[in-house]
Protein backbone atom coordinates (compact mmCIF):
# COMPACT_ATOMS: atom_id res chain seq x y z
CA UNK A 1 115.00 109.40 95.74
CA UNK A 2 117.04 106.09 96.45
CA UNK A 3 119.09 105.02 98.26
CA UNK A 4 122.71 104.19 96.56
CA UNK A 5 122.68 100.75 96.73
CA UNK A 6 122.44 98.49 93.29
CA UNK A 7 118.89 96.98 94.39
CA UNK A 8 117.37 100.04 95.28
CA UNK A 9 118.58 102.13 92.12
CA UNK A 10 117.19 99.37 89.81
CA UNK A 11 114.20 99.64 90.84
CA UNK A 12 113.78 102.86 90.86
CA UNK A 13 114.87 103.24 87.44
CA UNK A 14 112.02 100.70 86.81
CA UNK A 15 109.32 102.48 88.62
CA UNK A 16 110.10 106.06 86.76
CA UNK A 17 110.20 104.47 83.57
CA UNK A 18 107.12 103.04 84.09
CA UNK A 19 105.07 106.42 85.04
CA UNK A 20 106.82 108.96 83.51
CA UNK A 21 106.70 109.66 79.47
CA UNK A 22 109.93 111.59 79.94
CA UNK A 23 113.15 110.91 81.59
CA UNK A 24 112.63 111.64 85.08
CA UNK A 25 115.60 112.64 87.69
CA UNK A 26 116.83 110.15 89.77
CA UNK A 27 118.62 111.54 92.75
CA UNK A 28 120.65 109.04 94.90
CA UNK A 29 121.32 109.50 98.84
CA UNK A 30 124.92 108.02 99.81
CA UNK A 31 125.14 106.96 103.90
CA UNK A 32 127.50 109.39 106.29
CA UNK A 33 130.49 107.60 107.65
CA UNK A 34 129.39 105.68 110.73
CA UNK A 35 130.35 107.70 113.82
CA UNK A 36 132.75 105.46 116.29
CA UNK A 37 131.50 104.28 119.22
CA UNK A 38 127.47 105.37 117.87
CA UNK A 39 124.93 102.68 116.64
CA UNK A 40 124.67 102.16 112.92
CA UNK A 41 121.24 104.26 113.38
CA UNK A 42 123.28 107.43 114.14
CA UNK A 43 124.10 107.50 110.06
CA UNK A 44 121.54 109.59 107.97
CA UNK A 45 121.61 109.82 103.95
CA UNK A 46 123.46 112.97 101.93
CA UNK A 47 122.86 113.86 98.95
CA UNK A 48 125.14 115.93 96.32
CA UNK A 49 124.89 119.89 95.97
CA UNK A 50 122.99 119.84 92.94
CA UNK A 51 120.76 117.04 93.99
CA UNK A 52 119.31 119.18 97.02
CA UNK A 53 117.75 121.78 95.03
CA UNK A 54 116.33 119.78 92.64
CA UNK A 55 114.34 118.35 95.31
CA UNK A 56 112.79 121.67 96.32
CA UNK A 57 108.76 122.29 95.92
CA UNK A 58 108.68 119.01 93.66
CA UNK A 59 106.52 115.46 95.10
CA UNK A 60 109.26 112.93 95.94
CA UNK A 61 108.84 109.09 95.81
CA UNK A 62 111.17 107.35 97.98
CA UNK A 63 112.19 103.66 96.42
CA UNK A 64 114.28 100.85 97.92
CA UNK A 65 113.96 97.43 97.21
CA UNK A 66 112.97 96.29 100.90
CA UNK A 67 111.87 97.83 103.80
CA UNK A 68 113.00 95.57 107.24
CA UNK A 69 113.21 97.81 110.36
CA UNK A 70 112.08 101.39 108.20
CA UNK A 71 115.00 103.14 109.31
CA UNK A 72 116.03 103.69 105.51
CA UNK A 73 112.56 104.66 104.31
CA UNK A 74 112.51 107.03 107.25
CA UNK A 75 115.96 108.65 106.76
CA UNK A 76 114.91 109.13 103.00
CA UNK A 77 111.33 110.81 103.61
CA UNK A 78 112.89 113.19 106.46
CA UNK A 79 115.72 114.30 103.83
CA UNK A 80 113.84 114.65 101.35
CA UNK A 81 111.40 117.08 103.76
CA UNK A 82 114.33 118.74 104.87
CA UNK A 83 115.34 119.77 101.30
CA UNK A 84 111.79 121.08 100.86
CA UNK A 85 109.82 118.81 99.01
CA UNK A 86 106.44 119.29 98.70
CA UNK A 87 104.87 116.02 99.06
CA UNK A 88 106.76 112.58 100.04
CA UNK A 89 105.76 109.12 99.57
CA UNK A 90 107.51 105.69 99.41
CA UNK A 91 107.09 102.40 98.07
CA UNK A 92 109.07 98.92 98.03
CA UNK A 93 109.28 95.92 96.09
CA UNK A 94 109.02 93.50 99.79
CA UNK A 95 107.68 94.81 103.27
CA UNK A 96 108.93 93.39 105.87
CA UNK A 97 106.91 95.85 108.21
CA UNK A 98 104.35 95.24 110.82
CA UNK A 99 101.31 96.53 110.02
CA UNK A 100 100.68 99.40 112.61
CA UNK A 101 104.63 100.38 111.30
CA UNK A 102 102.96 100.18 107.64
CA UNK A 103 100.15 102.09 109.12
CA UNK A 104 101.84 104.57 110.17
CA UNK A 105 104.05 105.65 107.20
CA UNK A 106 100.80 105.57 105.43
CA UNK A 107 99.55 107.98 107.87
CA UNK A 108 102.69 110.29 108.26
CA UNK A 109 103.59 110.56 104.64
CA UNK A 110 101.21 112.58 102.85
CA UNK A 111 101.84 110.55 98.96
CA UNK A 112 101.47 107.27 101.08
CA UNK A 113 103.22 104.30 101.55
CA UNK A 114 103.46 101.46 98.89
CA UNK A 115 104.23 97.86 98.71
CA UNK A 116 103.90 94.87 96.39
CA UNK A 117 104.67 91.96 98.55
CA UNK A 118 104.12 91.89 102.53
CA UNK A 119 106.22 89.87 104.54
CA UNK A 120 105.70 91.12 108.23
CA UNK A 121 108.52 89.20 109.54
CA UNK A 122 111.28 90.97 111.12
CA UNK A 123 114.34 90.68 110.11
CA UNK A 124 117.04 89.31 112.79
């Protein structure tokens, strides 16, 4: 599961290739309209009709290229929970995390949480 920006979709595309002898399904979230007068967390992530059943009783991997404030990563893992899969982890190219935030993704999500570089600097 990605989300459907460029960055993220490459890279997912890289990590499936990489563990899976077979072509495995991509699904890609799209943001909700931002709500006027809300905060930009108030969006969550859709995905199509026939992207929500393919998502039931299967392990998910959530990949985006970066992970700042987790708000992405978190939107991702609670959709794809809510369209019943069975397992959920997620992993990034750069973390920008804290490490008790890192800690606890780790903790919550029961594939994990993955990273290859670890930057704990907020963003701004």
């Amino acid at each position: 599961l990605v989300p459907q920006r460029v960055r993220g979709q490459i890279l997912g595309r890289a990590i499936a290739k990489t563990i899976s002898e077979t072509e495995p399904r991509i699904v890609t979230a799209r943001r909700t309209a931002k709500v006027p007068g809300k905060g930009f967390h108030t969006r969550s992530w859709v995905l199509r009709k026939g992207d929500q059943a393919s998502l039931h009783g299967r392990a998910v991997l959530v990949v985006d290229a970066a992970a700042g404030h987790g708000t992405t990563i978190d939107r991702l893992c609670q959709t794809a929970s809510a369209y019943g899969a069975s397992s959920v982890a997620a992993a990034v190219l750069i973390s920008r995390l804290t490490d008790t935030c890192e800690q606890a993704f780790a903790r919550r999500l029961p594939g994990g949480f993955y990273w290859l570089y670890h930057l704990p600097v907020r963003p701004v």
